[in-house]
PDB file of N, CA and C in Angstrom:
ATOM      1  N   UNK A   1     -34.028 -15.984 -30.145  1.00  0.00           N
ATOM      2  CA  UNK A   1     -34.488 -17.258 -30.630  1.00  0.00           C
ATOM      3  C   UNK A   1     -34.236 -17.321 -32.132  1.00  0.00           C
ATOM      4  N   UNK A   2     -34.190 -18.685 -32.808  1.00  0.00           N
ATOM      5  CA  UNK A   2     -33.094 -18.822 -34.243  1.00  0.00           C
ATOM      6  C   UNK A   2     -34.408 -19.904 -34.367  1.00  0.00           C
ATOM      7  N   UNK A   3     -35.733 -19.510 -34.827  1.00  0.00           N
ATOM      8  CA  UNK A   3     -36.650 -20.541 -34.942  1.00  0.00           C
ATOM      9  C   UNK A   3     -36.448 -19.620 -37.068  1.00  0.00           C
ATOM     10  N   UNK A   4     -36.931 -21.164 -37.836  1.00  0.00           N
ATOM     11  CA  UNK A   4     -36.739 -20.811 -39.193  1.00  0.00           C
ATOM     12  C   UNK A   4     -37.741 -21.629 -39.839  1.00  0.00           C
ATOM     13  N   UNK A   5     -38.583 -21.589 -40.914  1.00  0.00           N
ATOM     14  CA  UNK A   5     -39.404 -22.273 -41.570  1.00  0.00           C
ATOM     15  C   UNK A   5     -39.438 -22.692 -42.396  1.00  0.00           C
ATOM     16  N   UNK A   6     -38.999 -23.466 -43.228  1.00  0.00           N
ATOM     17  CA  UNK A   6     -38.332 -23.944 -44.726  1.00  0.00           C
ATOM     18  C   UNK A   6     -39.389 -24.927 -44.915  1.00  0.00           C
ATOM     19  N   UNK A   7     -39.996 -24.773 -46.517  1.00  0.00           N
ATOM     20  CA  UNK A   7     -40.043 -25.917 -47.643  1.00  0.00           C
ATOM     21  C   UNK A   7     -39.635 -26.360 -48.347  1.00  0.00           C
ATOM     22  N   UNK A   8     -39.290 -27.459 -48.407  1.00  0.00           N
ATOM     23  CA  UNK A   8     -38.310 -28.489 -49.443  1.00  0.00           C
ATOM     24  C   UNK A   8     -39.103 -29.810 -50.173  1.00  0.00           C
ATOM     25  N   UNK A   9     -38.202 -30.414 -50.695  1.00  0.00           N
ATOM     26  CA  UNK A   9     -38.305 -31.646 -50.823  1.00  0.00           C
ATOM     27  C   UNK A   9     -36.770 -32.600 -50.632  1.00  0.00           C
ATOM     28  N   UNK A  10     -37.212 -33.707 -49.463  1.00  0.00           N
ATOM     29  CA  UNK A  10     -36.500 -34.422 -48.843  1.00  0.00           C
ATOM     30  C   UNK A  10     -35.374 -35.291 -50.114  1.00  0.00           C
ATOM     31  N   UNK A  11     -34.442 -35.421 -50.002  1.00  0.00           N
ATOM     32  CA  UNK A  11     -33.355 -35.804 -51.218  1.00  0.00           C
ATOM     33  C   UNK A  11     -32.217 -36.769 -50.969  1.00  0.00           C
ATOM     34  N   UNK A  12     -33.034 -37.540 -49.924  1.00  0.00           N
ATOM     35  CA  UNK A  12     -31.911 -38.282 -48.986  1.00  0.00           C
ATOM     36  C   UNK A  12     -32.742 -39.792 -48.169  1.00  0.00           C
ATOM     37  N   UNK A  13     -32.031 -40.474 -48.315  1.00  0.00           N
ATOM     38  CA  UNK A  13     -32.717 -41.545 -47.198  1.00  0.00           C
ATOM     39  C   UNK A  13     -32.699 -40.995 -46.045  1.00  0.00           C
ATOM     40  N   UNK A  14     -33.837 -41.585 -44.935  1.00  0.00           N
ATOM     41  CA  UNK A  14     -33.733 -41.451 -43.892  1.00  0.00           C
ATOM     42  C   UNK A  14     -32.977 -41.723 -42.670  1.00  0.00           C
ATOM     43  N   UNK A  15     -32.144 -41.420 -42.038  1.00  0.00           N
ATOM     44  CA  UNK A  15     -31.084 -42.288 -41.130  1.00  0.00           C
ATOM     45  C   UNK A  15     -31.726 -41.815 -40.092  1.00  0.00           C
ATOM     46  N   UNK A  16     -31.931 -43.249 -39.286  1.00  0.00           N
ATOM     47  CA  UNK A  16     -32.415 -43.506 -38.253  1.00  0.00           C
ATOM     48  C   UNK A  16     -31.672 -44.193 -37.205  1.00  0.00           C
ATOM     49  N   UNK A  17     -31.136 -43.671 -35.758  1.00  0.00           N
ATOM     50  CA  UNK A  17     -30.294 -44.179 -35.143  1.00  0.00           C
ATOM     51  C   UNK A  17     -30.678 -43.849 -33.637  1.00  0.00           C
ATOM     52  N   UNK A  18     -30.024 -44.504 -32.575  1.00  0.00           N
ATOM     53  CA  UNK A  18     -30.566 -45.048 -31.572  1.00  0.00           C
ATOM     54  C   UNK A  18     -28.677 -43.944 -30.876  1.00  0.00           C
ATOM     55  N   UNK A  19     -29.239 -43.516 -29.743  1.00  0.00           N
ATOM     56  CA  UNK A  19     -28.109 -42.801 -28.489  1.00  0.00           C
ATOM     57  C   UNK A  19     -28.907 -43.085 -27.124  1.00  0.00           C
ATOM     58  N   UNK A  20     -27.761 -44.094 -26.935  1.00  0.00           N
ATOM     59  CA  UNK A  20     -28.301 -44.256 -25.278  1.00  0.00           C
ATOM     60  C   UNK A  20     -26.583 -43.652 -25.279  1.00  0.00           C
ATOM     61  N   UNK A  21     -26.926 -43.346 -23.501  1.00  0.00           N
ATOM     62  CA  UNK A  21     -26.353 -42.571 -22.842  1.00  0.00           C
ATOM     63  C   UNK A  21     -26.517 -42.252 -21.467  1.00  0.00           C
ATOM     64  N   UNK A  22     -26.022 -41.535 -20.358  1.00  0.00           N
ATOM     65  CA  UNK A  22     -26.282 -41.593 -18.960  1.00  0.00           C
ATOM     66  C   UNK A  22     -27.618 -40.666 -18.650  1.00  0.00           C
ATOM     67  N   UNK A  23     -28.058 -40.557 -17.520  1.00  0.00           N
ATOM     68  CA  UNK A  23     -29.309 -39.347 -17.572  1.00  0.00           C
ATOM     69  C   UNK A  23     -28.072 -38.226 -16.774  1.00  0.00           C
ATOM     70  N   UNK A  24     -27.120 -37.952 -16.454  1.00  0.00           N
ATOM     71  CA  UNK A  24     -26.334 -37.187 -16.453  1.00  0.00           C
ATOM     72  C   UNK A  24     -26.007 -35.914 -17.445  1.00  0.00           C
ATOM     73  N   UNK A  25     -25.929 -36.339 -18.805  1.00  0.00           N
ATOM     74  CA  UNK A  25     -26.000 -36.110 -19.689  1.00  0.00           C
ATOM     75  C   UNK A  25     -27.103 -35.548 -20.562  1.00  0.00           C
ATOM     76  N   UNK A  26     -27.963 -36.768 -20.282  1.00  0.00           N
ATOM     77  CA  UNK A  26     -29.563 -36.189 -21.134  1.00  0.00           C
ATOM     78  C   UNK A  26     -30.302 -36.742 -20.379  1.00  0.00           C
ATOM     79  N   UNK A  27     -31.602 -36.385 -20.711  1.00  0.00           N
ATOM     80  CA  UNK A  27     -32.768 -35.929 -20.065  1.00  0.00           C
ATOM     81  C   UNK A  27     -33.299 -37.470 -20.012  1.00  0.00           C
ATOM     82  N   UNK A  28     -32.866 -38.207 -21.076  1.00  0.00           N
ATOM     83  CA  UNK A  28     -33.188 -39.403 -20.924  1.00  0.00           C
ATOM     84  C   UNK A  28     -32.389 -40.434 -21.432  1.00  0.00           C
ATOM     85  N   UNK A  29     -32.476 -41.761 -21.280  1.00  0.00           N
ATOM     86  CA  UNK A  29     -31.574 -42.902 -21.344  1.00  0.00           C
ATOM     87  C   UNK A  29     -31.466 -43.003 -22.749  1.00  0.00           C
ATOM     88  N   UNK A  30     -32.501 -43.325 -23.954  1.00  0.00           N
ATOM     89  CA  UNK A  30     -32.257 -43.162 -24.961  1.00  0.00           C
ATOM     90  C   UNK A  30     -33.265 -42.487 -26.067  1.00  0.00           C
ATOM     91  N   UNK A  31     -32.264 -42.090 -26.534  1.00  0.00           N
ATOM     92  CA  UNK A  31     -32.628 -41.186 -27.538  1.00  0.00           C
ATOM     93  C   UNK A  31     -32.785 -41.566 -28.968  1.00  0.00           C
ATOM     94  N   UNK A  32     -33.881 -40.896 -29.750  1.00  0.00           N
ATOM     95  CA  UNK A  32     -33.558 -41.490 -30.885  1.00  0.00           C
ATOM     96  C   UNK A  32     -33.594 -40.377 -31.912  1.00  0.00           C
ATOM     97  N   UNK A  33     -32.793 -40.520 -32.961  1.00  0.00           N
ATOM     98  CA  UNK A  33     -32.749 -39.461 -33.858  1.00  0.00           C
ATOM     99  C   UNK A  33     -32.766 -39.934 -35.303  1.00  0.00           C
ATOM    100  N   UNK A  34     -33.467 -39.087 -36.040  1.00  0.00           N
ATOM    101  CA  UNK A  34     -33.335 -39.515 -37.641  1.00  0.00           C
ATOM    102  C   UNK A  34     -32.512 -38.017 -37.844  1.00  0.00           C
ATOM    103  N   UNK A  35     -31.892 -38.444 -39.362  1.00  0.00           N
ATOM    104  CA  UNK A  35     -31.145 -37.629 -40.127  1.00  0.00           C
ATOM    105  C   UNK A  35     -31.686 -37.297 -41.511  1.00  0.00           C
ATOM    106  N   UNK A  36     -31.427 -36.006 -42.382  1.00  0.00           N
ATOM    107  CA  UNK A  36     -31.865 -36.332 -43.705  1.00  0.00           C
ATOM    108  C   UNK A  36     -31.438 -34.946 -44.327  1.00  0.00           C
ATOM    109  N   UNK A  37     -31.560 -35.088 -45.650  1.00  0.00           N
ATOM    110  CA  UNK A  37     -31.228 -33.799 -46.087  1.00  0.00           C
ATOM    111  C   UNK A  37     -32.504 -33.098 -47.221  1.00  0.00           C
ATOM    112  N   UNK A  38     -32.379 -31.612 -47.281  1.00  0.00           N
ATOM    113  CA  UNK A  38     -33.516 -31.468 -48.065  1.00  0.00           C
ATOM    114  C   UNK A  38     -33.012 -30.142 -49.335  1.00  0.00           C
ATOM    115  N   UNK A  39     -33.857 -30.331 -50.184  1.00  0.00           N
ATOM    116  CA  UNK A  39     -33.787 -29.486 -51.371  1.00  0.00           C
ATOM    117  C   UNK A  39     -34.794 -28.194 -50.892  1.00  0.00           C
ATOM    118  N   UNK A  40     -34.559 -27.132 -51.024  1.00  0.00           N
ATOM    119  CA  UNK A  40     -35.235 -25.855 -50.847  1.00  0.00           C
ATOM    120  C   UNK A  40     -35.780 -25.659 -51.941  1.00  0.00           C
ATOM    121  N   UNK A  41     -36.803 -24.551 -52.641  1.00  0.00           N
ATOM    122  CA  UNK A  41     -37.141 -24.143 -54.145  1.00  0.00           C
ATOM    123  C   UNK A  41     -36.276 -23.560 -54.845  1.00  0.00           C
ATOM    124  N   UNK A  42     -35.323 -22.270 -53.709  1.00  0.00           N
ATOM    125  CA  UNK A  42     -33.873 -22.235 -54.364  1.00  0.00           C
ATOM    126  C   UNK A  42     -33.174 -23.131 -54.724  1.00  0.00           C
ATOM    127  N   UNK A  43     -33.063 -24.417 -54.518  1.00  0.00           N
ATOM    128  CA  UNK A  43     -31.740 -25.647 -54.883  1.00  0.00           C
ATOM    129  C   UNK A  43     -30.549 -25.590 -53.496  1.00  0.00           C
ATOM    130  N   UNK A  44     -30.885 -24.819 -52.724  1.00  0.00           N
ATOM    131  CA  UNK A  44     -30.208 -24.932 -51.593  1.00  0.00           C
ATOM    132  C   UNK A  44     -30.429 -26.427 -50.933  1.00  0.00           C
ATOM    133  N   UNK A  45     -29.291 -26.499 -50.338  1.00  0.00           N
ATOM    134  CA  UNK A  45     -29.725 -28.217 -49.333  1.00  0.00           C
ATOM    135  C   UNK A  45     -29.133 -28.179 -48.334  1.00  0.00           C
ATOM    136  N   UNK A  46     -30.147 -28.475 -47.658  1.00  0.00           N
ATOM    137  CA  UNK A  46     -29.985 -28.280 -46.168  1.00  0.00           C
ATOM    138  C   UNK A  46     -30.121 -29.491 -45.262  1.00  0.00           C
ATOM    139  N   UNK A  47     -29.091 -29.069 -44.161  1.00  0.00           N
ATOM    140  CA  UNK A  47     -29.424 -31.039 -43.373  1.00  0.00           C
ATOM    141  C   UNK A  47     -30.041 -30.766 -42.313  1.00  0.00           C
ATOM    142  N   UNK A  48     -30.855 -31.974 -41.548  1.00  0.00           N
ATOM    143  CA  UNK A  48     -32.203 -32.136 -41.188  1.00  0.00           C
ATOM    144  C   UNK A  48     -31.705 -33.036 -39.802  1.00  0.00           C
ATOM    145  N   UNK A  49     -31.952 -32.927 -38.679  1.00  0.00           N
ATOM    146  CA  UNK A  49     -32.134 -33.575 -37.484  1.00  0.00           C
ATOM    147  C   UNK A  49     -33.313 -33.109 -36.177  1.00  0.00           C
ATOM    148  N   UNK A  50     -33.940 -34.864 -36.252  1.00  0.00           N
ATOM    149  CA  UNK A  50     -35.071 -34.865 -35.235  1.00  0.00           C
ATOM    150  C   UNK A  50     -34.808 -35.691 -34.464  1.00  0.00           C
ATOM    151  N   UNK A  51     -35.352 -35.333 -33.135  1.00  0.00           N
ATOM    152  CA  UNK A  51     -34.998 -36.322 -32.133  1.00  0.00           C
ATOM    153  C   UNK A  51     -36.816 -36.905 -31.500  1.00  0.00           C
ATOM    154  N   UNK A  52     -36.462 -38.186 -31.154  1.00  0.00           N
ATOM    155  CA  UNK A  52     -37.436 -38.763 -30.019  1.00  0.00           C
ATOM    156  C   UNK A  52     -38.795 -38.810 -30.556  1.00  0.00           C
ATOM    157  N   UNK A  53     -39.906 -38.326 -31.054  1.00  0.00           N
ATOM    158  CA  UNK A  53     -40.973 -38.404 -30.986  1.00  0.00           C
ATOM    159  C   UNK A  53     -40.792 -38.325 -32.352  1.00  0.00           C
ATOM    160  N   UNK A  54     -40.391 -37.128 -32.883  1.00  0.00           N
ATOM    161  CA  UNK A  54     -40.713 -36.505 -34.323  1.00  0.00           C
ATOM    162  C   UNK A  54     -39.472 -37.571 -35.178  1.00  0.00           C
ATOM    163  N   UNK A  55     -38.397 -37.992 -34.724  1.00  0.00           N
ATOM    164  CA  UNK A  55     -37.364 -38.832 -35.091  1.00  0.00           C
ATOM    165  C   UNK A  55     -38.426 -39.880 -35.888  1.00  0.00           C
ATOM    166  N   UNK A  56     -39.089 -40.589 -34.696  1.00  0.00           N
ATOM    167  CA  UNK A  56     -39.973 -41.638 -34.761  1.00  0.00           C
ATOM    168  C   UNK A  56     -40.773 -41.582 -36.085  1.00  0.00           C
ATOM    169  N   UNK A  57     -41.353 -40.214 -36.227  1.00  0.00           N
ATOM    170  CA  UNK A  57     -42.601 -39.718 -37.229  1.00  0.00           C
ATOM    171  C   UNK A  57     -41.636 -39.719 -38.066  1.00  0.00           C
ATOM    172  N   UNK A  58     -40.004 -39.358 -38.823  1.00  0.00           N
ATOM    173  CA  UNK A  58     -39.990 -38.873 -39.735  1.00  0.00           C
ATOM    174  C   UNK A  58     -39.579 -40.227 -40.417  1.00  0.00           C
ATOM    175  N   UNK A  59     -39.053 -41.273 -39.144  1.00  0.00           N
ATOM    176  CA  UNK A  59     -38.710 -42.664 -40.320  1.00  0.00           C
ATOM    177  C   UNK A  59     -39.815 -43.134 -40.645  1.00  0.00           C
ATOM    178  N   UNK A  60     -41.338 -43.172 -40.022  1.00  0.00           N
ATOM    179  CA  UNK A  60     -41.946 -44.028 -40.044  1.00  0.00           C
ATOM    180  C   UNK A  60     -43.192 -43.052 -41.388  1.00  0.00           C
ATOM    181  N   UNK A  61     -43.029 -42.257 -41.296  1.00  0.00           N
ATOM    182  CA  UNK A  61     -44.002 -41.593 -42.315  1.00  0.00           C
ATOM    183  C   UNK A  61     -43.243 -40.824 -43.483  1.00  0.00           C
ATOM    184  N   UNK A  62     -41.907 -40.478 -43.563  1.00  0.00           N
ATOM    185  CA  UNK A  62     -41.686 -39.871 -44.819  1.00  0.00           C
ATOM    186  C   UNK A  62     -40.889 -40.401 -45.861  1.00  0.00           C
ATOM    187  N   UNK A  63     -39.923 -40.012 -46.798  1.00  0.00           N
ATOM    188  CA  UNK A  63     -39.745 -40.819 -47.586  1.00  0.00           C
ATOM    189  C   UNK A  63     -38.897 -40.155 -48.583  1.00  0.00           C
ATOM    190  N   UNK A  64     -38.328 -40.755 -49.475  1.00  0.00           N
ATOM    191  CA  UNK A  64     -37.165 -39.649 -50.488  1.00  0.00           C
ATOM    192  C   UNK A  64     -38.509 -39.321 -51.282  1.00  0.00           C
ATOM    193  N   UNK A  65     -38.179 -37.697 -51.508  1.00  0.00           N
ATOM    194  CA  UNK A  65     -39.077 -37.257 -52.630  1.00  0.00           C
ATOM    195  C   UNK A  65     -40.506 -36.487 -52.400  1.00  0.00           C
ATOM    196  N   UNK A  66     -40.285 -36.838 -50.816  1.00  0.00           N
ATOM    197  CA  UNK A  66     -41.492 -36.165 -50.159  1.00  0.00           C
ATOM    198  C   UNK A  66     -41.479 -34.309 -50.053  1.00  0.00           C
ATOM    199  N   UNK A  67     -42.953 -33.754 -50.280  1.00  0.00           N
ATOM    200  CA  UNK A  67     -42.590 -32.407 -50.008  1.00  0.00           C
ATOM    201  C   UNK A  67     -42.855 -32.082 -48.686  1.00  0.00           C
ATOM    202  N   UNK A  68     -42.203 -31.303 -47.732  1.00  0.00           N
ATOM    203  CA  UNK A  68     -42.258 -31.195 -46.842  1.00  0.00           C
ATOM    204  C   UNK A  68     -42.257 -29.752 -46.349  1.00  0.00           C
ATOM    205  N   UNK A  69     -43.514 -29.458 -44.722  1.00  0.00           N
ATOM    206  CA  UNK A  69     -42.685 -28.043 -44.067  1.00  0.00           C
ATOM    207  C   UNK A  69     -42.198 -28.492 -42.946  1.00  0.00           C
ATOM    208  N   UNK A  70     -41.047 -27.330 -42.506  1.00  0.00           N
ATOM    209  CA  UNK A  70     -40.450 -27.890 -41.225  1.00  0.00           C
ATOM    210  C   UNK A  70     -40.500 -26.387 -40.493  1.00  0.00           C
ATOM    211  N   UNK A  71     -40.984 -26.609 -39.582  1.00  0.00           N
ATOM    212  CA  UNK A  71     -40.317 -25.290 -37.960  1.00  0.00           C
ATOM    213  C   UNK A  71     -39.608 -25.761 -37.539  1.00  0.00           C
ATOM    214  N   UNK A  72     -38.249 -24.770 -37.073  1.00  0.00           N
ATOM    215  CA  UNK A  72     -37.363 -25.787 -36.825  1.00  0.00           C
ATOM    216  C   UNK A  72     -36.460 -24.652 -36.097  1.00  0.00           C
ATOM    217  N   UNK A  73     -35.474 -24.796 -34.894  1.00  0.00           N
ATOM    218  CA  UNK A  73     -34.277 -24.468 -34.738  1.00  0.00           C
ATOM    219  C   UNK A  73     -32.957 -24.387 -35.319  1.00  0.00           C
ATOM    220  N   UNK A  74     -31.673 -23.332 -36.027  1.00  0.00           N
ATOM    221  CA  UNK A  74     -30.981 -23.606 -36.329  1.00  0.00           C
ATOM    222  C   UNK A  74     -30.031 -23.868 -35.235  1.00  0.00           C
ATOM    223  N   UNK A  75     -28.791 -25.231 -34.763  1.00  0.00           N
ATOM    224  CA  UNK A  75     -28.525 -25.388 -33.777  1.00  0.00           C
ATOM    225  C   UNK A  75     -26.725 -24.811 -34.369  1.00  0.00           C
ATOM    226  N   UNK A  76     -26.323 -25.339 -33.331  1.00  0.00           N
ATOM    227  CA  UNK A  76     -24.445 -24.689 -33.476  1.00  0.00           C
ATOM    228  C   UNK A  76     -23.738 -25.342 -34.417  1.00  0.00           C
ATOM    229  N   UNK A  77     -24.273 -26.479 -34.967  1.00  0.00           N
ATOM    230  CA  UNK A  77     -23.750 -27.054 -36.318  1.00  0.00           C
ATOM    231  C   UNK A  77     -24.126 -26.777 -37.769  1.00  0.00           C
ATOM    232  N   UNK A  78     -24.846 -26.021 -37.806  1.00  0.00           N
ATOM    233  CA  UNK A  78     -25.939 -25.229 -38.372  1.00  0.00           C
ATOM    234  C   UNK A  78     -26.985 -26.063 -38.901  1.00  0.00           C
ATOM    235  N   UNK A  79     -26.852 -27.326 -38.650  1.00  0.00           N
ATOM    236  CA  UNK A  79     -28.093 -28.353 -38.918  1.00  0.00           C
ATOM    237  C   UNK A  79     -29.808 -27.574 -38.463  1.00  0.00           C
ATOM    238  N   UNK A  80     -30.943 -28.367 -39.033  1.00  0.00           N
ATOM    239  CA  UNK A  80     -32.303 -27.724 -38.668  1.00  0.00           C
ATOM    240  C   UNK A  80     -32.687 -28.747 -37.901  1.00  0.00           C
ATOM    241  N   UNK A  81     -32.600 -28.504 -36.693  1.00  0.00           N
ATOM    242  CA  UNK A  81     -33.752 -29.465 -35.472  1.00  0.00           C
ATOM    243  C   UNK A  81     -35.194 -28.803 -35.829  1.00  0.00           C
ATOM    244  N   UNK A  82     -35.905 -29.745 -36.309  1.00  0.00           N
ATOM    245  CA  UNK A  82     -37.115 -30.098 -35.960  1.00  0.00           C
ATOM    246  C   UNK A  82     -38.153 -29.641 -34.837  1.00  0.00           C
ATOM    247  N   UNK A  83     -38.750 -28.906 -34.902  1.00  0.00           N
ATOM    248  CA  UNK A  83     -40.134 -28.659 -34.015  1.00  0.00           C
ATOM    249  C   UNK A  83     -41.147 -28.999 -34.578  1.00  0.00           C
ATOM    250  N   UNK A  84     -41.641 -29.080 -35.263  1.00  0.00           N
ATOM    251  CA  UNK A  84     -42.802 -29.604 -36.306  1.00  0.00           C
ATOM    252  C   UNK A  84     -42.731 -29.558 -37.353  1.00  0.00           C
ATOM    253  N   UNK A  85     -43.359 -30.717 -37.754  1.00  0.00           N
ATOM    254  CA  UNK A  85     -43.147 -31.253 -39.599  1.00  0.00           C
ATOM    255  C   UNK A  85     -44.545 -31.418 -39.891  1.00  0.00           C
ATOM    256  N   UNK A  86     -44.789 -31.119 -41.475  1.00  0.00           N
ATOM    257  CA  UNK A  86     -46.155 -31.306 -41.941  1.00  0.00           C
ATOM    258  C   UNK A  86     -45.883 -31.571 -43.365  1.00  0.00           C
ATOM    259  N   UNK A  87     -46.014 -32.620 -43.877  1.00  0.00           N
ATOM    260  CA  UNK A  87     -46.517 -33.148 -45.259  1.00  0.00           C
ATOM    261  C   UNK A  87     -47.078 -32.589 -46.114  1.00  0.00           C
ATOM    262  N   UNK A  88     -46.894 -31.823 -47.339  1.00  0.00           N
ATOM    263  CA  UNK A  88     -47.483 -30.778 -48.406  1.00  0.00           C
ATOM    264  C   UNK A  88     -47.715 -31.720 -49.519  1.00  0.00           C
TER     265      UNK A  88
END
């Protein structure tokens, strides 16, 4: 398991976008995902993808400039999926 825990601050608008698609494919008809990128305390920056629930939470509650923690998966693009986010 490739689970990782990073604090940042968010350095990016939020992109928020909509994937429909077959249930062949995915688990469900549509999907929704936000995008974003974040500043580490090193100055590292790292990019950010959530899907469906937490997607939802991150357009509707966060914001450029926000500090943030994330649990998260690194996936095969080396992007950080999202398992839980919490506001610092």
């Amino acid at each position: 398991m490739n689970i990782c825990f990073l604090i940042g601050k968010i350095i990016s608008e939020i992109k928020y976008d909509f994937v429909i698609g077959n249930k062949k494919y995915f688990n469900k008809e549509k999907i929704t995902v936000a995008r974003f990128n974040i500043e580490l305390l090193n100055k590292s920056k790292i990019s950010i993808i959530a899907y469906n629930s937490i997607a939802d939470f991150c357009y509707q509650k966060l914001d450029k400039n926000y500090n943030i923690f994330i649990e998260g998966l690194i996936n095969t693009v080396g992007n950080i999926e999202i398992k839980n986010i919490k506001i610092i």
